[in-house]
C-alpha atoms as a PDB file:
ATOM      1  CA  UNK A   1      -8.282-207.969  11.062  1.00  0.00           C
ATOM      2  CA  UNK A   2     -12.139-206.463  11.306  1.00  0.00           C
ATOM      3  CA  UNK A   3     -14.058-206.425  14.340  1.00  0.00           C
ATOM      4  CA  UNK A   4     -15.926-203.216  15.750  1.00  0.00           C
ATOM      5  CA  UNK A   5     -14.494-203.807  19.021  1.00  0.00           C
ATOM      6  CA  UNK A   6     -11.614-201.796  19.777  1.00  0.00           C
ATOM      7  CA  UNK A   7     -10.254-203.423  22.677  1.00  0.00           C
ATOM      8  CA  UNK A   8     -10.488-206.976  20.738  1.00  0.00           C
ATOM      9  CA  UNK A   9      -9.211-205.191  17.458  1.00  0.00           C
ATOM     10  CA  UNK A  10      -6.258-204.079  19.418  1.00  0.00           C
ATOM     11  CA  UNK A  11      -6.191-207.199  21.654  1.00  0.00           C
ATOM     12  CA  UNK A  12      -5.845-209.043  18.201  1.00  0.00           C
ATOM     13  CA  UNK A  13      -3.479-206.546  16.547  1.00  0.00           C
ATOM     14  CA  UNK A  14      -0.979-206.866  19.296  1.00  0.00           C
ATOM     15  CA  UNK A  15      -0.927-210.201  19.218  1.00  0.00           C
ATOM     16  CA  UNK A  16      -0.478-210.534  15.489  1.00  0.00           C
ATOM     17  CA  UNK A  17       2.155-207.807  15.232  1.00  0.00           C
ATOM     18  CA  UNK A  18       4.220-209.385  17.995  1.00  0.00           C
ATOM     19  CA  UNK A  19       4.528-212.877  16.468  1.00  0.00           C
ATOM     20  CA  UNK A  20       5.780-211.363  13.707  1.00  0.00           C
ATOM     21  CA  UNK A  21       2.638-210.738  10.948  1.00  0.00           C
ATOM     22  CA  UNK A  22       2.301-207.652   9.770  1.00  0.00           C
ATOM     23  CA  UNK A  23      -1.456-206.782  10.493  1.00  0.00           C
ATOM     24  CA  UNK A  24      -3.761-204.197   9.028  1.00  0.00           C
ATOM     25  CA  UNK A  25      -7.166-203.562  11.343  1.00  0.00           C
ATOM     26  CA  UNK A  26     -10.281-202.237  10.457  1.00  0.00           C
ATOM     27  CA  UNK A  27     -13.429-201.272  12.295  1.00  0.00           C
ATOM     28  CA  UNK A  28     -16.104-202.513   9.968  1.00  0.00           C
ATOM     29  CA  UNK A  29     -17.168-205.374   7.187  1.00  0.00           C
ATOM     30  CA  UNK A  30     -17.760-201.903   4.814  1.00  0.00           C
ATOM     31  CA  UNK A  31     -14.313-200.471   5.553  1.00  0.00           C
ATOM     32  CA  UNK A  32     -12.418-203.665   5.319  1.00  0.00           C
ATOM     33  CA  UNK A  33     -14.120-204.702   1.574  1.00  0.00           C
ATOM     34  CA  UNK A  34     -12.767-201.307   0.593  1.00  0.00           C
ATOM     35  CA  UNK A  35      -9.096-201.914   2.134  1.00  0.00           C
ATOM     36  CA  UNK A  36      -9.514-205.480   0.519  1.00  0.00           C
ATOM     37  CA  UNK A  37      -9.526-203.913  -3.557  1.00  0.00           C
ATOM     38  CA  UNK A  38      -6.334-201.712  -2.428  1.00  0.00           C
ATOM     39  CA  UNK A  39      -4.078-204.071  -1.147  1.00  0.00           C
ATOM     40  CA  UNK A  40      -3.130-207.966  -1.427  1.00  0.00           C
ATOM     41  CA  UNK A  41      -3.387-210.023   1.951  1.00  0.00           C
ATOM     42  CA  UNK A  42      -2.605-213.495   3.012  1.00  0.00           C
ATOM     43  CA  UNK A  43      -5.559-213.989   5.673  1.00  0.00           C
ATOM     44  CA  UNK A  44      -8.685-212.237   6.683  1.00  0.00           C
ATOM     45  CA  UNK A  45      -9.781-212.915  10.582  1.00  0.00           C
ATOM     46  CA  UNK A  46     -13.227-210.597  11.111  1.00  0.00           C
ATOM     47  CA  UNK A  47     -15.658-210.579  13.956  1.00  0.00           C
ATOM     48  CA  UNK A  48     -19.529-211.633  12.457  1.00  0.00           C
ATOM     49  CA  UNK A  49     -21.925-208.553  14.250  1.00  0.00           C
ATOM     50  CA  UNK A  50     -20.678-205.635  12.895  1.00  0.00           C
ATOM     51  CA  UNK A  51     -22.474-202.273  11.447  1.00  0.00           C
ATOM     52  CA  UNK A  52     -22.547-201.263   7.945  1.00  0.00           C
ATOM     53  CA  UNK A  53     -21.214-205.154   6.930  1.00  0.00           C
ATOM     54  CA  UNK A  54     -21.382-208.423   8.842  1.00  0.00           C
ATOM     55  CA  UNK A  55     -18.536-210.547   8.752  1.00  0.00           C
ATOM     56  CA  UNK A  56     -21.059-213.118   7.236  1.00  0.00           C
ATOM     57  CA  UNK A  57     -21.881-210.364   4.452  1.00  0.00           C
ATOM     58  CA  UNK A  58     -17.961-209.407   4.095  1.00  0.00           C
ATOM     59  CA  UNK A  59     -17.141-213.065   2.981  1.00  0.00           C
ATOM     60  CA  UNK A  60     -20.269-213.625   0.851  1.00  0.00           C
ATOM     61  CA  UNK A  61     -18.858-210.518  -1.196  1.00  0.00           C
ATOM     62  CA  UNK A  62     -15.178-212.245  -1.533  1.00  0.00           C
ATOM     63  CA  UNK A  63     -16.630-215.107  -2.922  1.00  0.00           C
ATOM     64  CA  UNK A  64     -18.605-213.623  -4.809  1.00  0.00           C
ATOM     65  CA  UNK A  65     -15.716-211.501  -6.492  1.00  0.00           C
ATOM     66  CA  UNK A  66     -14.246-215.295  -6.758  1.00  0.00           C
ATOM     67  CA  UNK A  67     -11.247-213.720  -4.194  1.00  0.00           C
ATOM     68  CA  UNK A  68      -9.996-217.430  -2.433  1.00  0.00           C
ATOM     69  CA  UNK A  69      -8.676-215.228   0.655  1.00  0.00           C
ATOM     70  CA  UNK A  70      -7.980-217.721   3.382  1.00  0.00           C
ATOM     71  CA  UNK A  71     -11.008-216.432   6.281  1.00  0.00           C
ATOM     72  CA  UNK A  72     -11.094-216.783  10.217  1.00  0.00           C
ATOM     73  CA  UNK A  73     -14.201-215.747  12.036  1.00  0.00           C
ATOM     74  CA  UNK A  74     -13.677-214.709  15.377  1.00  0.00           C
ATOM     75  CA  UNK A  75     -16.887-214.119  17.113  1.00  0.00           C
ATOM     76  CA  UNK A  76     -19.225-214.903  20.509  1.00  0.00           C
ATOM     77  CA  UNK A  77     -21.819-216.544  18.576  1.00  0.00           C
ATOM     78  CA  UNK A  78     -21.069-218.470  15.595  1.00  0.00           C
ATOM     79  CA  UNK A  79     -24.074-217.941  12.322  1.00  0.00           C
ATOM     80  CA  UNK A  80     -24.423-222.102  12.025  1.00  0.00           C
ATOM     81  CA  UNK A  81     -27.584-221.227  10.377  1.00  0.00           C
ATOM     82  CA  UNK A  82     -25.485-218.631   7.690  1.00  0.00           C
ATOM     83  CA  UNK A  83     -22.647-221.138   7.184  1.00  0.00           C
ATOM     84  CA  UNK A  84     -25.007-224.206   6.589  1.00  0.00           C
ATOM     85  CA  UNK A  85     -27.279-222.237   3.952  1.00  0.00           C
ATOM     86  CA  UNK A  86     -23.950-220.865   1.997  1.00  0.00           C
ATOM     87  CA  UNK A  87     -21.413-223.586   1.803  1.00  0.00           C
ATOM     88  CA  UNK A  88     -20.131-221.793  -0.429  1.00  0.00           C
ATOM     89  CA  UNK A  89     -17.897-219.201   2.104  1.00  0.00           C
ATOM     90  CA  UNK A  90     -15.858-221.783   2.661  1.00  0.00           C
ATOM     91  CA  UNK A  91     -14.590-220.440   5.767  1.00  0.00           C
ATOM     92  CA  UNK A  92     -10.776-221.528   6.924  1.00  0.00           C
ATOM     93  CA  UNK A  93     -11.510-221.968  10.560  1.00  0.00           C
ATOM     94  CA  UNK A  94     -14.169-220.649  13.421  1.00  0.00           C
ATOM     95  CA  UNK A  95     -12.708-219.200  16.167  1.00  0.00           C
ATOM     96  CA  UNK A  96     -15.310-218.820  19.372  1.00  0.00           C
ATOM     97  CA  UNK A  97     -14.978-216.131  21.797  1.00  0.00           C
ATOM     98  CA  UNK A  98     -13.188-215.608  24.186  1.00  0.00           C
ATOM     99  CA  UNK A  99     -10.158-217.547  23.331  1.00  0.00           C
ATOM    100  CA  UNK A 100      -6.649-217.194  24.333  1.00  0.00           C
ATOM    101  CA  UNK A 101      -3.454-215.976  22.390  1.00  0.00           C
ATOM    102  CA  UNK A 102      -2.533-219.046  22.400  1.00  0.00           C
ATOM    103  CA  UNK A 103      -5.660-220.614  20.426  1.00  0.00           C
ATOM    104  CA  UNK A 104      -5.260-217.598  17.898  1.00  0.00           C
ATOM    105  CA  UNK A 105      -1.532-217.726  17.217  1.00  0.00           C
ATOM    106  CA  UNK A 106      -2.161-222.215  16.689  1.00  0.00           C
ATOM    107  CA  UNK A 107      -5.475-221.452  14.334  1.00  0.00           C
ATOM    108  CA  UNK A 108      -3.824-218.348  12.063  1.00  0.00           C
ATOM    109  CA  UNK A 109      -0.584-220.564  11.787  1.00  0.00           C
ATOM    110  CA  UNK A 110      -2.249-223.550  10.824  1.00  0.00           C
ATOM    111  CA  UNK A 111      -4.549-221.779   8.190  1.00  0.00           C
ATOM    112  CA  UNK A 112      -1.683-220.152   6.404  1.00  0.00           C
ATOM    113  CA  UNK A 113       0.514-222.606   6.647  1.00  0.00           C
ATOM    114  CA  UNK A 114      -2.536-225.072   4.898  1.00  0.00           C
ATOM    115  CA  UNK A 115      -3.140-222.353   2.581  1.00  0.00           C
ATOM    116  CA  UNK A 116       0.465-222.371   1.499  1.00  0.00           C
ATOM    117  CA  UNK A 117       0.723-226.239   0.897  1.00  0.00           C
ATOM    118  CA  UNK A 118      -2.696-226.942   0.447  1.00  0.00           C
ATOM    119  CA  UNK A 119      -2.347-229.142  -3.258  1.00  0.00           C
ATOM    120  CA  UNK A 120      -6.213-230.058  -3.878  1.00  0.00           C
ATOM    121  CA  UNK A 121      -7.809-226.499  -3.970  1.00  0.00           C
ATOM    122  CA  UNK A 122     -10.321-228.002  -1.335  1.00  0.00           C
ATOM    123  CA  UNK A 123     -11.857-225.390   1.558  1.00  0.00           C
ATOM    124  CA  UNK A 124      -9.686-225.104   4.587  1.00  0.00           C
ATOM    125  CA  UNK A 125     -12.524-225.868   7.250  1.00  0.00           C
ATOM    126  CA  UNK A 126     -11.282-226.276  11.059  1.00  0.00           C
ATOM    127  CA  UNK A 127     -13.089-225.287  14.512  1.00  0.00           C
ATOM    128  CA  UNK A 128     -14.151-226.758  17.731  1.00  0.00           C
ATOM    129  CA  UNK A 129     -17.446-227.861  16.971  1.00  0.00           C
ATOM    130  CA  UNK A 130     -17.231-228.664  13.045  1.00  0.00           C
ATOM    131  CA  UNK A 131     -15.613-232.114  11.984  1.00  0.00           C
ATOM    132  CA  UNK A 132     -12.967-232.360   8.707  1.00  0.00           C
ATOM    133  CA  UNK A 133     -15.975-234.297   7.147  1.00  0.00           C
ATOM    134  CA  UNK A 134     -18.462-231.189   7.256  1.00  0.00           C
ATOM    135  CA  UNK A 135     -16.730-229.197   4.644  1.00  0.00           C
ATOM    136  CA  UNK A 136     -18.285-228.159   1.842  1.00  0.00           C
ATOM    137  CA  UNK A 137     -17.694-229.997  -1.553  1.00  0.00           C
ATOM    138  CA  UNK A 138     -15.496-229.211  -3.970  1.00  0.00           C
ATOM    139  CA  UNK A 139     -16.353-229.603  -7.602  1.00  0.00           C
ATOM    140  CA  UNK A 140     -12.992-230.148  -9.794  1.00  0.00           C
ATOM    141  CA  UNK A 141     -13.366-228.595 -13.725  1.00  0.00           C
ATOM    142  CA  UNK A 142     -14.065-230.037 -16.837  1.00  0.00           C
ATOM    143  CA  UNK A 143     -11.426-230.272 -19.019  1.00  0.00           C
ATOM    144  CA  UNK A 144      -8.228-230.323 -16.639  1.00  0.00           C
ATOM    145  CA  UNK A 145      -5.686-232.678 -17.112  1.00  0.00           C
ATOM    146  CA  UNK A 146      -3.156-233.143 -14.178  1.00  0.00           C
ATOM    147  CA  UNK A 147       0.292-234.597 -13.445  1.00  0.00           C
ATOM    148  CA  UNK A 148       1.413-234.419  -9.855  1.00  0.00           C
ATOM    149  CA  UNK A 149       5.054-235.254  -8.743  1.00  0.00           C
ATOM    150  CA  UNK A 150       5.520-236.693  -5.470  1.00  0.00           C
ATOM    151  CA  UNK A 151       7.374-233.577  -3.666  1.00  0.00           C
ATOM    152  CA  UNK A 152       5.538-230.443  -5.023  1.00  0.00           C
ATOM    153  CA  UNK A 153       6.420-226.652  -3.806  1.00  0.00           C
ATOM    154  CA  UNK A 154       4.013-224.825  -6.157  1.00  0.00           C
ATOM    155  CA  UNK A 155       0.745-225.232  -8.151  1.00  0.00           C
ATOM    156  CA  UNK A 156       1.144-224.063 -11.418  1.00  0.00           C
ATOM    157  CA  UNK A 157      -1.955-224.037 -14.313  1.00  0.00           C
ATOM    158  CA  UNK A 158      -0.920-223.818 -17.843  1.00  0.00           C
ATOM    159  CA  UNK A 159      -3.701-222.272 -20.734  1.00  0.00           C
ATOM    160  CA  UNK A 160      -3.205-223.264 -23.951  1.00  0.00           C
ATOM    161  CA  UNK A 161      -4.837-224.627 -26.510  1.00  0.00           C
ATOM    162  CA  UNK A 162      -2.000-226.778 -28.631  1.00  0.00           C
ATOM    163  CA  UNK A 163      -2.131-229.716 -26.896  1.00  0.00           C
ATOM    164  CA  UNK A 164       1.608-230.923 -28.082  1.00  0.00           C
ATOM    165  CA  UNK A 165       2.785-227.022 -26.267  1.00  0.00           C
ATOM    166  CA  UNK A 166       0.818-228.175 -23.148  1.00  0.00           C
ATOM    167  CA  UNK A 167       2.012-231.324 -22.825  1.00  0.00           C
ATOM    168  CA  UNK A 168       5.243-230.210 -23.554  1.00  0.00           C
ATOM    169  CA  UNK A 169       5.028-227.790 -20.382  1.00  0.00           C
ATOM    170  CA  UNK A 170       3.192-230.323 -18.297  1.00  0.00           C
ATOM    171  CA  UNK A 171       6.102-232.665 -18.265  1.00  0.00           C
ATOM    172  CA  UNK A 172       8.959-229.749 -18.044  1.00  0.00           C
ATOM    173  CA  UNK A 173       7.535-228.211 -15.250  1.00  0.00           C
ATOM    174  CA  UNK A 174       6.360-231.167 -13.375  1.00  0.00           C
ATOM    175  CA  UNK A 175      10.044-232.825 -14.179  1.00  0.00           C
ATOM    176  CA  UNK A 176      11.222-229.772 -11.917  1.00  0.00           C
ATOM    177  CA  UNK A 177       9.050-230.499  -8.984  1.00  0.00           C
ATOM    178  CA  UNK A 178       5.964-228.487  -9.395  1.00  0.00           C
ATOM    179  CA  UNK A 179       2.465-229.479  -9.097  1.00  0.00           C
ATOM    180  CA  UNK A 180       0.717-228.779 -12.908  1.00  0.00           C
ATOM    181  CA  UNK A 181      -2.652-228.657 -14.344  1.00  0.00           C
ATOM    182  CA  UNK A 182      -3.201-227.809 -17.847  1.00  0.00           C
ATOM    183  CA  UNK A 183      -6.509-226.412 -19.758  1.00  0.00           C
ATOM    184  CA  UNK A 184      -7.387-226.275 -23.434  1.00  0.00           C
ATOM    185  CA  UNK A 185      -8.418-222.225 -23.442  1.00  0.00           C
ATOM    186  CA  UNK A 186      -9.073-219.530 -21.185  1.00  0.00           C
ATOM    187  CA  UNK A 187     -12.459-220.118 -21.038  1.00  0.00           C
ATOM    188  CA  UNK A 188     -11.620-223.449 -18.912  1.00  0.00           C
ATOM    189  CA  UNK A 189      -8.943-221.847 -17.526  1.00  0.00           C
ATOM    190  CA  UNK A 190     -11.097-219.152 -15.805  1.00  0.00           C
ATOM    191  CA  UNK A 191     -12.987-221.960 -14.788  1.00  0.00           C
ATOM    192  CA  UNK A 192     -10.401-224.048 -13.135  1.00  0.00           C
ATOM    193  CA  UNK A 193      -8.527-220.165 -11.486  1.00  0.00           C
ATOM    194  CA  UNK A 194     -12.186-220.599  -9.573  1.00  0.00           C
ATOM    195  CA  UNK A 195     -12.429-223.890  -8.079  1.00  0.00           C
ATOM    196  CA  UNK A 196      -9.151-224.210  -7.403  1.00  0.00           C
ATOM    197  CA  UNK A 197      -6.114-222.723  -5.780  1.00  0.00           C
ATOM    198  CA  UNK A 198      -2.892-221.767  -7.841  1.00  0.00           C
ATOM    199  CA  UNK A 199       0.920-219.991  -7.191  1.00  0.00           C
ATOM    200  CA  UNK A 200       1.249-219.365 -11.072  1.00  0.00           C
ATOM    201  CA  UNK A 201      -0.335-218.982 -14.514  1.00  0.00           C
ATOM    202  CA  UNK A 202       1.021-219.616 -18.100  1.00  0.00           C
ATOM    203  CA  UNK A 203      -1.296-218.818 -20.620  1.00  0.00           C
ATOM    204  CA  UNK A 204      -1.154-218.847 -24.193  1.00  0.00           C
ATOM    205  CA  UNK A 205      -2.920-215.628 -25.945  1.00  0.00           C
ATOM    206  CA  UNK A 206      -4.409-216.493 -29.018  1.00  0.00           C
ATOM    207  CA  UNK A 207      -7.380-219.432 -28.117  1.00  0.00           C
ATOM    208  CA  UNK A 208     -10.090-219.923 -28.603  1.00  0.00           C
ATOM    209  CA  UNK A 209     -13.474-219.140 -26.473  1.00  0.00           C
ATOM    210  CA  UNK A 210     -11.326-216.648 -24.397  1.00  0.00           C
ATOM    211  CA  UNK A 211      -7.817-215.297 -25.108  1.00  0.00           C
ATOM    212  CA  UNK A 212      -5.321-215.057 -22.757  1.00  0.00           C
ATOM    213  CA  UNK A 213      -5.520-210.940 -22.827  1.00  0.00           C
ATOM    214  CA  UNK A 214      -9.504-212.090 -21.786  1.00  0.00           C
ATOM    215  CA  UNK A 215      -8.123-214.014 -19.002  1.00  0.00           C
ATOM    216  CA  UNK A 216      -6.091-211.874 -17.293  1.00  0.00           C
ATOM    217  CA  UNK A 217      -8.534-209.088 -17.604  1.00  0.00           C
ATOM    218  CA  UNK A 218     -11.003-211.229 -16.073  1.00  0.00           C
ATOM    219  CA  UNK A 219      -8.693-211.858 -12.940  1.00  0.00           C
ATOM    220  CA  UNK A 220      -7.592-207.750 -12.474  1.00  0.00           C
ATOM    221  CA  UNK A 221     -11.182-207.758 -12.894  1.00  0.00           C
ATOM    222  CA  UNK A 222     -12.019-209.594  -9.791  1.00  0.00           C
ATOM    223  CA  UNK A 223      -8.580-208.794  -7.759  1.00  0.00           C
ATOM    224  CA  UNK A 224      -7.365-212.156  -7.964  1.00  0.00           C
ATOM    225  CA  UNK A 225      -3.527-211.677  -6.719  1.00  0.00           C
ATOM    226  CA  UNK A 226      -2.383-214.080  -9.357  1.00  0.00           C
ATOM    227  CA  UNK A 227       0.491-213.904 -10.888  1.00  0.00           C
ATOM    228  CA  UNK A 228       0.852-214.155 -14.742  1.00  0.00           C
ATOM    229  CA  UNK A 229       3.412-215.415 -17.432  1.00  0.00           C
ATOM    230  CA  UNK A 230       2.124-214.994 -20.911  1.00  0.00           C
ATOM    231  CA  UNK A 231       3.845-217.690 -22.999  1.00  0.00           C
ATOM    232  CA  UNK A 232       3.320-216.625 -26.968  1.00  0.00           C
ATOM    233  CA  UNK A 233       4.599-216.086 -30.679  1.00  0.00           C
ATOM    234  CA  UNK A 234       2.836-212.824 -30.722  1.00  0.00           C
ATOM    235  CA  UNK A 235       2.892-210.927 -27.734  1.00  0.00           C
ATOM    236  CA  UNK A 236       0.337-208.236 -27.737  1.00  0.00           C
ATOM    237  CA  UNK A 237       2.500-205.432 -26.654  1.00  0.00           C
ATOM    238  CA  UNK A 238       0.299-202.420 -28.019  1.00  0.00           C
ATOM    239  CA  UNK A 239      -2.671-203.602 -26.074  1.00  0.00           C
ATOM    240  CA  UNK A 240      -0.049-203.945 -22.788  1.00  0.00           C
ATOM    241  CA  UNK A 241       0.944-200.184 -23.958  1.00  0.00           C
ATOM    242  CA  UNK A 242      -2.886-199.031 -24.364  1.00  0.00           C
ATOM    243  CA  UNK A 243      -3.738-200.379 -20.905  1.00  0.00           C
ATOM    244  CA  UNK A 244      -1.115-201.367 -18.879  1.00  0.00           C
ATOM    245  CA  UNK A 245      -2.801-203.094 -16.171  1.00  0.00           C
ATOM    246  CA  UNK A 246      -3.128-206.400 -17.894  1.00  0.00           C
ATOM    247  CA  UNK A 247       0.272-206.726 -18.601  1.00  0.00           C
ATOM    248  CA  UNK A 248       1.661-210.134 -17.004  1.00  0.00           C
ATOM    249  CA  UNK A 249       4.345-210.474 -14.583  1.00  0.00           C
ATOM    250  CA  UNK A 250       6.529-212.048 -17.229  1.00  0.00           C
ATOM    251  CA  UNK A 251       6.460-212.600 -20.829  1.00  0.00           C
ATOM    252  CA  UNK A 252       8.029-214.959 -23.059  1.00  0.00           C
ATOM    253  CA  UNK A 253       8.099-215.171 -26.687  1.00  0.00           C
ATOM    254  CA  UNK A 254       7.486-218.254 -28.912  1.00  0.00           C
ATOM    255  CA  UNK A 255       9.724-220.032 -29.581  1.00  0.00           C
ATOM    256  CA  UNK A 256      11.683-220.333 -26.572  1.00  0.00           C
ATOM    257  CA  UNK A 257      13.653-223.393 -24.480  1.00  0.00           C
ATOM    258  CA  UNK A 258      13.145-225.231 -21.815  1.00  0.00           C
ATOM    259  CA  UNK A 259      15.296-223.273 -19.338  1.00  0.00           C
ATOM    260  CA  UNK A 260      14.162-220.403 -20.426  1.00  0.00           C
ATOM    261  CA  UNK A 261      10.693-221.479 -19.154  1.00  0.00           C
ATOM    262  CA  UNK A 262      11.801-222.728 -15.496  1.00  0.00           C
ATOM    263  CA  UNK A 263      14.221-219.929 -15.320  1.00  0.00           C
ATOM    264  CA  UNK A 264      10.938-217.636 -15.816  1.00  0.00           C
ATOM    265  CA  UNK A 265       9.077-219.556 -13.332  1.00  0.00           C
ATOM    266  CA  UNK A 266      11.481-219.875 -10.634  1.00  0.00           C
ATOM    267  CA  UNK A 267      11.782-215.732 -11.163  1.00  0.00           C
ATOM    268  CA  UNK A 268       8.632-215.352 -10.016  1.00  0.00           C
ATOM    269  CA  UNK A 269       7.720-218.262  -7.305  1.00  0.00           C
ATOM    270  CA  UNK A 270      11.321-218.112  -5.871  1.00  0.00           C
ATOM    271  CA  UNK A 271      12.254-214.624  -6.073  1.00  0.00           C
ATOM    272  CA  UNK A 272      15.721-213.752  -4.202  1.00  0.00           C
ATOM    273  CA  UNK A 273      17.138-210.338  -2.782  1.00  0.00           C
ATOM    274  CA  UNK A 274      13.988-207.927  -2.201  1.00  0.00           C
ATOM    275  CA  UNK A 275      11.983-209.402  -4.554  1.00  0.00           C
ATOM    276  CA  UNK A 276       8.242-209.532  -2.974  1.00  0.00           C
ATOM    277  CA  UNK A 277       7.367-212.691  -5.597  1.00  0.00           C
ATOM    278  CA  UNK A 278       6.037-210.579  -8.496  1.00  0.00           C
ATOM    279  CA  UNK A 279       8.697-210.200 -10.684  1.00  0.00           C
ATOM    280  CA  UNK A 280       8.921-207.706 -13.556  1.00  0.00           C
ATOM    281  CA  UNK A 281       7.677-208.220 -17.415  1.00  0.00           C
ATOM    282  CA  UNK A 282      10.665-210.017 -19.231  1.00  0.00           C
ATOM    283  CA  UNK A 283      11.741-209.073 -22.351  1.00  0.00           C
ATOM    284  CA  UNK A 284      10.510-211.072 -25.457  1.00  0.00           C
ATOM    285  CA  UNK A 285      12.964-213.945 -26.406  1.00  0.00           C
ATOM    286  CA  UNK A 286      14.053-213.999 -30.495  1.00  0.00           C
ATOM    287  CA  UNK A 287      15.717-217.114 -31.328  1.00  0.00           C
END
């Protein structure tokens, strides 16, 4: 939460903290960009007028690190003119001041819960004085095929570029209930991981235009909290050794079975016990 404000900041805090969320505060756009490349959160809600960083600024530079962070403004007088020249914000809701706890606790449940089942990857855009058909367009990726089952619980995109291995893992991990898009190689794939919204990745490694190793750099690169299973013959453990960073949340080794895949998945979308959802690397899989 960002506003320069301390009453409102704390105002907001208390709110927050009391219906449960737990809520990090800063007094600045400049100071929360810096708290936002040390630490993963679910929602930003920042004030517009602020020193050093307007809230207007603050989103323009999440975008433009291709972060899809869920934003609130909260402010007395809302930039129309800002918004209208950069669709491309894609704000989650506008929130004029003053408003009550009430109005706060209805607009930050409704955006997370949105940005939680939201299945289309379009902009969450609600407020009092925009309309649902003011949002900004969406443009969908070259290249993606899709299969959507009826009752989804997580978006999943799958990288490869063997199109009887994608297939194969369209119709496995749709079969189980999720929602799946597949590309042909990570160079579509980092296309799609922008336009759109995702729980999961399975890439391949070895494709061509970009690898998956490429891929995943390119998302540590730009702080995308994504997480990754590598699905591969040849696992490039010496460059996971060399810099660890870019190694995935899971691995599995070529060739490998079908429950070994949703087992993998469900490991890291449904994680049980203390798990926080990122689960460790798994072993590599020799059949």
């Amino acid at each position: 939460m960002v506003d320069d404000n301390g009453d409102v900041r704390r105002f907001i805090a208390q709110a927050l903290t009391g219906s449960g969320y737990h809520t990090d505060t800063t007094e600045d756009g400049a100071a929360a960009w810096e708290a936002l490349q040390l630490k993963a959160f679910n929602l930003l809600i920042t004030d517009n007028n602020m020193p050093k960083l307007t809230g207007v600024e603050l989103v323009r530079k999440l975008r433009s690190a291709r972060m899809t962070l869920p934003v609130i403004m909260v402010t007395a007088k809302l930039p129309t003119d800002a918004l209208a020249q950069n669709p491309s914000l894609q704000l989650a809701a506008l929130l004029p001041k003053p408003f009550s706890i009430g109005e706060l606790l209805e607009t930050v449940r409704t955006v997370l819960h949105e940005a939680d089942g939201a299945a289309d990857g379009s902009p969450l855009f609600k407020s009092r004085d925009m309309k649902d058909n003011e949002r900004p367009p969406v443009e969908k990726p070259a290249g993606v095929s899709r299969q959507r089952p009826a009752n989804f619980t997580h978006r999943i995109l799958v990288v490869d570029d063997d199109s009887d291995t994608r297939q194969l893992s369209i119709d496995v991990l749709a079969g189980s209930g999720y929602d799946v898009e597949a590309v042909i190689d990570g160079a579509a794939g980092w296309d799609a991981l922008q336009a759109n919204r995702y729980d999961l990745t399975i890439t391949d490694n070895k494709m061509p235009k970009m690898t998956g190793l490429e891929l995943i750099e390119k998302l540590r690169s730009a702080r995308m909290a994504l997480p990754v299973i590598m699905a591969t013959r040849y696992l490039p453990v010496n460059e996971f050794a060399r810099r660890p960073w870019l190694k995935p949340d899971a691995m599995l080794q070529r060739p490998f079975s079908n429950d070994d895949l949703l087992e993998t998945v469900q490991k890291i979308l449904c994680p049980d016990g203390n798990n926080d959802g990122r689960n460790e690397a798994l072993l590599p899989k020799h059949f």
